[in-house]
PDB file of N, CA and C in Angstrom:
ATOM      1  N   UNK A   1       0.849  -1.169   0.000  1.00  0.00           N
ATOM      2  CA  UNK A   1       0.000   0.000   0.000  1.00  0.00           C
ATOM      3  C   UNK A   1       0.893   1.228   0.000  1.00  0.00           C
ATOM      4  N   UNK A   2       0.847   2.322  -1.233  1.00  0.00           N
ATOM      5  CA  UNK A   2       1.489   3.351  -0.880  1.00  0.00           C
ATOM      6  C   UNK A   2       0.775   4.341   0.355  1.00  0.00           C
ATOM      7  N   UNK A   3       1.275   5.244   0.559  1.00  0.00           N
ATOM      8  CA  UNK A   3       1.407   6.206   1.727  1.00  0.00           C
ATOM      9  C   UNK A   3       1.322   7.577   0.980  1.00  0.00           C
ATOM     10  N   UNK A   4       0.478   8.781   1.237  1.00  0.00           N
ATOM     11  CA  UNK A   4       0.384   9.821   0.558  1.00  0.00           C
ATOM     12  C   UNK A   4       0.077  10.745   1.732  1.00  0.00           C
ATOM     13  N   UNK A   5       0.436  12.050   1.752  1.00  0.00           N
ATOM     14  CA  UNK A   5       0.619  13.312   2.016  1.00  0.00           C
ATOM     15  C   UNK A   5      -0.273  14.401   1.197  1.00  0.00           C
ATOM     16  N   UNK A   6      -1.022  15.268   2.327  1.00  0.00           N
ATOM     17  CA  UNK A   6      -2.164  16.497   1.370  1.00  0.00           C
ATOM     18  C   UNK A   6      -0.972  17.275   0.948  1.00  0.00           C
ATOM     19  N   UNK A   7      -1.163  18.157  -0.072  1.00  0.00           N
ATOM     20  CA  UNK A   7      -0.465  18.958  -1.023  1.00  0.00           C
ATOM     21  C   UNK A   7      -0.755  20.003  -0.283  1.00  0.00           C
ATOM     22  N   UNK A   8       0.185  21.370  -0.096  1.00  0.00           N
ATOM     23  CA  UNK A   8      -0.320  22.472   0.404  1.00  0.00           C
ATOM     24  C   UNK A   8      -1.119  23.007  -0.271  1.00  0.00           C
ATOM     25  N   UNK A   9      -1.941  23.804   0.445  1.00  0.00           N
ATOM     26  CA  UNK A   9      -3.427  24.648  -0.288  1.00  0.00           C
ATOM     27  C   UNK A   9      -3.825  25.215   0.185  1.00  0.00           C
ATOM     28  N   UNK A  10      -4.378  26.579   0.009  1.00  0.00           N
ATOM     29  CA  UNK A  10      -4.772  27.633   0.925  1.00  0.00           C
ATOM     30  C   UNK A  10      -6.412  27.443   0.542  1.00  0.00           C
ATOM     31  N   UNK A  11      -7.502  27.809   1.623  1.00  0.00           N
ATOM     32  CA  UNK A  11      -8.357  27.611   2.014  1.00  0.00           C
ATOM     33  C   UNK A  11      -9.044  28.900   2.696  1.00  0.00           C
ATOM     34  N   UNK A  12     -10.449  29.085   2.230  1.00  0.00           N
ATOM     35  CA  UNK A  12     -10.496  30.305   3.322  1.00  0.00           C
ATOM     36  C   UNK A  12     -11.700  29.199   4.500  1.00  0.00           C
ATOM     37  N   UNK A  13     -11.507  30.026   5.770  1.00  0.00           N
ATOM     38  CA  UNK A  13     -12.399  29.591   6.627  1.00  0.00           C
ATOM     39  C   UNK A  13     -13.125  30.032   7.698  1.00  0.00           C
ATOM     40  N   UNK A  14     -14.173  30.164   8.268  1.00  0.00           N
ATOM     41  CA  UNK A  14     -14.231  30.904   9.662  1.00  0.00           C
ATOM     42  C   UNK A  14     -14.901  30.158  10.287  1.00  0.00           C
ATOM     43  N   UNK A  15     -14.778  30.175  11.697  1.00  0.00           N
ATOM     44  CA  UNK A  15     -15.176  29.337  12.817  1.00  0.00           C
ATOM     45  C   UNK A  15     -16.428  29.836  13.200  1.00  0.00           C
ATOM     46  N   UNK A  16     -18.072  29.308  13.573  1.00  0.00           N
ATOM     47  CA  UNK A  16     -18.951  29.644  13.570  1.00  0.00           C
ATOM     48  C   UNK A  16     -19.199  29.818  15.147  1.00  0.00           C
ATOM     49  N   UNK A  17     -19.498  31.054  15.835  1.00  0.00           N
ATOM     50  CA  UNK A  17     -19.397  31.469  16.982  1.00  0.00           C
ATOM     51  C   UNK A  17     -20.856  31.670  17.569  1.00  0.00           C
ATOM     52  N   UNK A  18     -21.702  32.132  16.271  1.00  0.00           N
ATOM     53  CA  UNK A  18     -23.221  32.716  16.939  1.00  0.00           C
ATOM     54  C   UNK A  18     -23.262  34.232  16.579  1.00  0.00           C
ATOM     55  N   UNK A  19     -22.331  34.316  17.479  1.00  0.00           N
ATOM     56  CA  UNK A  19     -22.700  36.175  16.733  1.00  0.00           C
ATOM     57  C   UNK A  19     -21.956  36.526  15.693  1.00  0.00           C
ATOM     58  N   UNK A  20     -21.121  35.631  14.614  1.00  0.00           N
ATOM     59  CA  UNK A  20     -21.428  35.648  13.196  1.00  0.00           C
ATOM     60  C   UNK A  20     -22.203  35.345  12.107  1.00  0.00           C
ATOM     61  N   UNK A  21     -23.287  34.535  12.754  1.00  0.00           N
ATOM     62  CA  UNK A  21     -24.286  34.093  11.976  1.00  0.00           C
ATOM     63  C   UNK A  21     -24.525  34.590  10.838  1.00  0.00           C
ATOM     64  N   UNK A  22     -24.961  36.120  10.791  1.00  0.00           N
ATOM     65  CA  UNK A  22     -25.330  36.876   9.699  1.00  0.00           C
ATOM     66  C   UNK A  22     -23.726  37.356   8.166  1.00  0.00           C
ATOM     67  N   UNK A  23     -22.511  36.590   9.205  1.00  0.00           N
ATOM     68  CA  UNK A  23     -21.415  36.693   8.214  1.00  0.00           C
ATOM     69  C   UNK A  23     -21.838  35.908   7.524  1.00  0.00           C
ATOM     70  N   UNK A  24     -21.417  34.546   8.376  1.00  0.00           N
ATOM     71  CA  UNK A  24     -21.775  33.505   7.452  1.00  0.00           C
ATOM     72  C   UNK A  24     -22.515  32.651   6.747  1.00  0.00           C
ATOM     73  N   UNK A  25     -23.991  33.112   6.820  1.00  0.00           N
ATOM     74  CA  UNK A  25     -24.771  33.026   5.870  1.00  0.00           C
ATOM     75  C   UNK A  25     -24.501  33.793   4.795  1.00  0.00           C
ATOM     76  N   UNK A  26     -24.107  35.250   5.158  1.00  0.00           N
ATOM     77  CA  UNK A  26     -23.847  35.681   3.790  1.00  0.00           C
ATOM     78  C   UNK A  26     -22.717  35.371   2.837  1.00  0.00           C
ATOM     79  N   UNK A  27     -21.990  34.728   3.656  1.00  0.00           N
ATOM     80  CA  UNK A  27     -20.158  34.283   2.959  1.00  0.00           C
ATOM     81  C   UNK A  27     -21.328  32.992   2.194  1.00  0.00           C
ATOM     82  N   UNK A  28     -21.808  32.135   2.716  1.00  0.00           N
ATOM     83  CA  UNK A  28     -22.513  30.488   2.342  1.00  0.00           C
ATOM     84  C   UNK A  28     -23.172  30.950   0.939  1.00  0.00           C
ATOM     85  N   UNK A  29     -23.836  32.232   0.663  1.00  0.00           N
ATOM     86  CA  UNK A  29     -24.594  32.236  -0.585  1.00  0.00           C
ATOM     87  C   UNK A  29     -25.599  31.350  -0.951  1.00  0.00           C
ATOM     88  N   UNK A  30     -26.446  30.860   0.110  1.00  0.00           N
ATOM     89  CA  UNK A  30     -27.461  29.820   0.092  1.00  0.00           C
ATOM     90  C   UNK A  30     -27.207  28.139  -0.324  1.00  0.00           C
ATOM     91  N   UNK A  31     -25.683  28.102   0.141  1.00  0.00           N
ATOM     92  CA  UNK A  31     -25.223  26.619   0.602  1.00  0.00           C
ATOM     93  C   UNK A  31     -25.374  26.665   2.295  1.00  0.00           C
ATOM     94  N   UNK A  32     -25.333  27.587   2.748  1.00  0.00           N
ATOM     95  CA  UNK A  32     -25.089  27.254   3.894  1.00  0.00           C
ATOM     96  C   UNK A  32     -26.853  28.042   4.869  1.00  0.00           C
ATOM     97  N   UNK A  33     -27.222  27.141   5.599  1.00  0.00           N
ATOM     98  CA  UNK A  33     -28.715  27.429   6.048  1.00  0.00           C
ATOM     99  C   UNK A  33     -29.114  27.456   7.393  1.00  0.00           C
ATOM    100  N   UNK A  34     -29.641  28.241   8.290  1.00  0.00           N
ATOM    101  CA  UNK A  34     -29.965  28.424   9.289  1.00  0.00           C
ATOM    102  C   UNK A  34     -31.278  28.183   9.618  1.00  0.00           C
ATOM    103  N   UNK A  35     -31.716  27.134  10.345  1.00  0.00           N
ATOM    104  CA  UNK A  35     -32.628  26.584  10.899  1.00  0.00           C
ATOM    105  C   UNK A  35     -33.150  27.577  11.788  1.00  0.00           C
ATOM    106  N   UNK A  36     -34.328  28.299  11.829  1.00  0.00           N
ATOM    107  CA  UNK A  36     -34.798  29.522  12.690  1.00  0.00           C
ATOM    108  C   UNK A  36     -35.098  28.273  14.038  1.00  0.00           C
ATOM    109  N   UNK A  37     -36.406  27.425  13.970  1.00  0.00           N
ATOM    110  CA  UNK A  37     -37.070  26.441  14.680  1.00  0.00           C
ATOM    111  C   UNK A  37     -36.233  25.822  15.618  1.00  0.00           C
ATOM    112  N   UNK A  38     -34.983  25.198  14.196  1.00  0.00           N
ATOM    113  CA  UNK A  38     -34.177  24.158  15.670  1.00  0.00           C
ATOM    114  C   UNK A  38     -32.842  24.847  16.409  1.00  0.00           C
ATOM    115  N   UNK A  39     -32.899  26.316  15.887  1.00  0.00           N
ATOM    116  CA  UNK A  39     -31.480  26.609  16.019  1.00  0.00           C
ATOM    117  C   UNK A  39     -30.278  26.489  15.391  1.00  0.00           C
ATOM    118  N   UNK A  40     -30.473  25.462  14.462  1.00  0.00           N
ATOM    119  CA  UNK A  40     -29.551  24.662  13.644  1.00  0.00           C
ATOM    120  C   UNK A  40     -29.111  25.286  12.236  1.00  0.00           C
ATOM    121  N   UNK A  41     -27.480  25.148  12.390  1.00  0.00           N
ATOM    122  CA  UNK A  41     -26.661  25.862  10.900  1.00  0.00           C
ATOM    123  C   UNK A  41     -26.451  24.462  10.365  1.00  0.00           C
ATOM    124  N   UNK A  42     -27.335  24.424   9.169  1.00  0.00           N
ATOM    125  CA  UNK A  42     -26.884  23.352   8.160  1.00  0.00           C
ATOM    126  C   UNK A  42     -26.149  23.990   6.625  1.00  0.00           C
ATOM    127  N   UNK A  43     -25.273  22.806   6.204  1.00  0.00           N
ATOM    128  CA  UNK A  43     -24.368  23.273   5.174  1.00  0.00           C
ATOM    129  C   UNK A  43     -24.783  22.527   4.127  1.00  0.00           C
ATOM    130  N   UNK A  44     -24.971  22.685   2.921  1.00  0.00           N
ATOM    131  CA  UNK A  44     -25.328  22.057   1.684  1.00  0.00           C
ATOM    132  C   UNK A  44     -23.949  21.269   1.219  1.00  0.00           C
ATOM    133  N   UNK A  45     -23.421  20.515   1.203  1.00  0.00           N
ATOM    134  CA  UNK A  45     -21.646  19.842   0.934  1.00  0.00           C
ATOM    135  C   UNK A  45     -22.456  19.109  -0.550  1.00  0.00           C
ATOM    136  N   UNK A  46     -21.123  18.564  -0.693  1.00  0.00           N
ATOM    137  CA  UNK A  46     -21.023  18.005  -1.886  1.00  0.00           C
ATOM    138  C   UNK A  46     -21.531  16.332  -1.718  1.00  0.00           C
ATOM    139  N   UNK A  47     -21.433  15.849  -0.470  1.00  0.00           N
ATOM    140  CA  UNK A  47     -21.672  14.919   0.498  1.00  0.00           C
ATOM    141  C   UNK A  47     -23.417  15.024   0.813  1.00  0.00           C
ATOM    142  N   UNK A  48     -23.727  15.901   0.739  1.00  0.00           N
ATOM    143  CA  UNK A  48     -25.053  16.002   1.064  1.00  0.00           C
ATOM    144  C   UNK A  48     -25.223  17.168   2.578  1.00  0.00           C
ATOM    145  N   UNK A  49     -26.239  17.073   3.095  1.00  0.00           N
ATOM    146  CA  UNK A  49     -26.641  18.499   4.032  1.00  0.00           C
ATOM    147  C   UNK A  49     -25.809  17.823   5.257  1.00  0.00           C
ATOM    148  N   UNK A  50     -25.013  19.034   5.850  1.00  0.00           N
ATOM    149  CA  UNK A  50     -24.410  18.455   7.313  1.00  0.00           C
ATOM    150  C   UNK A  50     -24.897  19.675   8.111  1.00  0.00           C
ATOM    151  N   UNK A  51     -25.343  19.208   8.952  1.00  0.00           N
ATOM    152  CA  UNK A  51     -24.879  20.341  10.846  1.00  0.00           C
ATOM    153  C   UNK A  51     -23.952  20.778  11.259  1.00  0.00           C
ATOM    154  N   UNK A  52     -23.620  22.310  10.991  1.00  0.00           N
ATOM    155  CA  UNK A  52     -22.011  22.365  11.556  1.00  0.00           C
ATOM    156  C   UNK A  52     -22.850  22.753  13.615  1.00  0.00           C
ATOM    157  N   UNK A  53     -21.871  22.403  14.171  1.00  0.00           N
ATOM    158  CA  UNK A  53     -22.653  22.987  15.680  1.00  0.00           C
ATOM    159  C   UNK A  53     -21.605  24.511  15.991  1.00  0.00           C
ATOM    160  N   UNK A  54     -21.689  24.982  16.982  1.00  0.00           N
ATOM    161  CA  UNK A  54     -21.136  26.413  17.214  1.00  0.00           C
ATOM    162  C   UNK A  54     -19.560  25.990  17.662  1.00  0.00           C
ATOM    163  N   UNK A  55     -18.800  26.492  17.224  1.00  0.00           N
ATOM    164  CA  UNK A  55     -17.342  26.637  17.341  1.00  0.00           C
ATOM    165  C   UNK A  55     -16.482  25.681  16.630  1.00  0.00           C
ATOM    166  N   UNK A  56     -17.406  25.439  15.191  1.00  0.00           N
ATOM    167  CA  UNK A  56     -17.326  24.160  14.355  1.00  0.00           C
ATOM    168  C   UNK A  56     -16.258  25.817  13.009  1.00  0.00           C
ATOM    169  N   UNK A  57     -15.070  25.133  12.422  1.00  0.00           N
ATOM    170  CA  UNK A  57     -15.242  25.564  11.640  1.00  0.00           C
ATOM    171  C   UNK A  57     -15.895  25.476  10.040  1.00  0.00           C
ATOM    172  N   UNK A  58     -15.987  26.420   9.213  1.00  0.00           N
ATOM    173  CA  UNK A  58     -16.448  26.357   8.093  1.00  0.00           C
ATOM    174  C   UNK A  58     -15.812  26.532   7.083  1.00  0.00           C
ATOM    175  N   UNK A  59     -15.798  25.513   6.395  1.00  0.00           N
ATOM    176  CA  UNK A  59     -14.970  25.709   5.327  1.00  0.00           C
ATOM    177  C   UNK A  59     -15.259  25.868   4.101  1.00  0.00           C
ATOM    178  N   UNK A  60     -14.446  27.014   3.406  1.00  0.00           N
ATOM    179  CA  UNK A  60     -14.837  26.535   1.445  1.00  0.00           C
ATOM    180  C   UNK A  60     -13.668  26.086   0.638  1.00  0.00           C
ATOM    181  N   UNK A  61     -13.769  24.898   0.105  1.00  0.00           N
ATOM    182  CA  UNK A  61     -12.545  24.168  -0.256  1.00  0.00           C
ATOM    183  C   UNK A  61     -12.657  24.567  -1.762  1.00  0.00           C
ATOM    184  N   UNK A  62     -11.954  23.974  -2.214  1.00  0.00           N
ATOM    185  CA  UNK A  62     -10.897  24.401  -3.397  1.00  0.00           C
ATOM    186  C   UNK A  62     -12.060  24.204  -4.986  1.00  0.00           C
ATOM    187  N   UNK A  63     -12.849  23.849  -4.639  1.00  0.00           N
ATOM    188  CA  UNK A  63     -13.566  24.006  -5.960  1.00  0.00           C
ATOM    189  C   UNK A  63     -15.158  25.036  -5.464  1.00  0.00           C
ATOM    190  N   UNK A  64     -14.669  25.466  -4.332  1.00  0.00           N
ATOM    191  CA  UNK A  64     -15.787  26.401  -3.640  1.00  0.00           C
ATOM    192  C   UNK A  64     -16.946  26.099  -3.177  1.00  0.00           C
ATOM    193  N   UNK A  65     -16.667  24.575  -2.475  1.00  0.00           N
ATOM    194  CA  UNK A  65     -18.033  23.828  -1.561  1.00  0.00           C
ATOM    195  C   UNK A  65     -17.713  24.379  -0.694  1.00  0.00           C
ATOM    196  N   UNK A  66     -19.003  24.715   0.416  1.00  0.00           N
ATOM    197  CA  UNK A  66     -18.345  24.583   1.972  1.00  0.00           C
ATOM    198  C   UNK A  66     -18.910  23.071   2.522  1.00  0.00           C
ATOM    199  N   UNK A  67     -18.226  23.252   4.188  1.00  0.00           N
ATOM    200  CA  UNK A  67     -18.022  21.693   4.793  1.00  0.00           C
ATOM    201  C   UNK A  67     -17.716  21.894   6.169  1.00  0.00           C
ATOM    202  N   UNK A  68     -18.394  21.949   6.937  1.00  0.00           N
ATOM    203  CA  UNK A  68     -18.127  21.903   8.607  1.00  0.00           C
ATOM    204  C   UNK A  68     -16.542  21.139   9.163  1.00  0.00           C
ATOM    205  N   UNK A  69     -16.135  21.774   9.980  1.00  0.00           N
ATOM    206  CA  UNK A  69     -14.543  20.894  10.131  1.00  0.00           C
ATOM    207  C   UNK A  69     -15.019  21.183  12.239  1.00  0.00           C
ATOM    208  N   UNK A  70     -14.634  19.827  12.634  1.00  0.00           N
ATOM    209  CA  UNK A  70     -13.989  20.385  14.190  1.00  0.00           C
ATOM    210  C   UNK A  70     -13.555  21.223  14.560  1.00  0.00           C
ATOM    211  N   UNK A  71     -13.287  21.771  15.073  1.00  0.00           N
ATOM    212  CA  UNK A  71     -11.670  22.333  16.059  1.00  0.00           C
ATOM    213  C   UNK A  71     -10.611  21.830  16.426  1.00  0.00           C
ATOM    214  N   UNK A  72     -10.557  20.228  16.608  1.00  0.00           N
ATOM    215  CA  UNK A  72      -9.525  19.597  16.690  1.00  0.00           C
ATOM    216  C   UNK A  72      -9.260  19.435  15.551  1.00  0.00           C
ATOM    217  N   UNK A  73      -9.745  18.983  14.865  1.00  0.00           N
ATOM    218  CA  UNK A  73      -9.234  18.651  13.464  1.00  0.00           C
ATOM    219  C   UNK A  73      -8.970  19.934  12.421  1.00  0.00           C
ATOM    220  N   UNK A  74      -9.352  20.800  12.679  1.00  0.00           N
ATOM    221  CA  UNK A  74      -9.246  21.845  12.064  1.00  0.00           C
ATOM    222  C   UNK A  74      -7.510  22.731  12.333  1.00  0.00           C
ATOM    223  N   UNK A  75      -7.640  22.221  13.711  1.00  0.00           N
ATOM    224  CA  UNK A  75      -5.879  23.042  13.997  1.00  0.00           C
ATOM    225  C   UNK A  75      -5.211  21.817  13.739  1.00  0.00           C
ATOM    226  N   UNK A  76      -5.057  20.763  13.845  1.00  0.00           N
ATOM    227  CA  UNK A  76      -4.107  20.105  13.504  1.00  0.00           C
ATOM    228  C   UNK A  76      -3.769  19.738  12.263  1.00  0.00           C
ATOM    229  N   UNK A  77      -4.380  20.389  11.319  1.00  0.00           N
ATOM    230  CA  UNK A  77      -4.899  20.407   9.520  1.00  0.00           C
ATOM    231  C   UNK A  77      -4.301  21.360   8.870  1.00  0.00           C
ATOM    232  N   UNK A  78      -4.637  22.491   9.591  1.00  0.00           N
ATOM    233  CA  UNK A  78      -4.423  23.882   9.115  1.00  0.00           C
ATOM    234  C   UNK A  78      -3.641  24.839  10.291  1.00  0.00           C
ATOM    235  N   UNK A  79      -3.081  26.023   9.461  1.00  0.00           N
ATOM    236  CA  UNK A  79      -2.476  27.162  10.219  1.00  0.00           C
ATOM    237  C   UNK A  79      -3.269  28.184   9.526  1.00  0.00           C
ATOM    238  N   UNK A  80      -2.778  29.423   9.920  1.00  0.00           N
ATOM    239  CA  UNK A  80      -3.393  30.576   9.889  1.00  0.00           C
ATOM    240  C   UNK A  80      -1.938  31.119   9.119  1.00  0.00           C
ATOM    241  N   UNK A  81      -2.698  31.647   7.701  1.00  0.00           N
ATOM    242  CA  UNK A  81      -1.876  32.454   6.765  1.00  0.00           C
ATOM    243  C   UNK A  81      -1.920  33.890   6.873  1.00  0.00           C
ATOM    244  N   UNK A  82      -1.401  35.012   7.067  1.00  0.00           N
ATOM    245  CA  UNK A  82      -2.222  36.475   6.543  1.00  0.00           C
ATOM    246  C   UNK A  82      -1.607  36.857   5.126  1.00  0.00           C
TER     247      UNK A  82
END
């Protein structure tokens, strides 16, 4: 079995807090959806609809889906570019 390594790639992302809500619906462009009823931020993926929960980040990857990521998994994945 070979063994493979991600390629570097820059990514934009922001971590969903609550009182960005109104960013990131507007960054999502109607992939990304806010449940008034349950409270709930759902994401349209390429995978089908996911739940990101609050302090989940959000991601838009390289062909411009977004995709809910952890926090653990999210820092041990990624750094912060400026």
């Amino acid at each position: 079995m070979a063994r493979y390594k991600t390629k570097p790639c820059e990514i934009e992302a922001i971590q969903y807090t609550v009182d960005n809500l109104a960013e990131i619906l507007q960054w999502g462009k109607g992939d990304i959806i806010y449940d008034v009823v349950n409270s709930n931020l759902y994401i349209d993926t390429l995978e089908g609809r996911m739940r990101a929960d609050v302090y989940d980040y959000i991601i838009k990857g390289l062909r411009g889906e977004f995709y809910p990521c952890k926090p653990d998994v999210f820092e041990k994945k990624y750094e912060r570019i400026d």
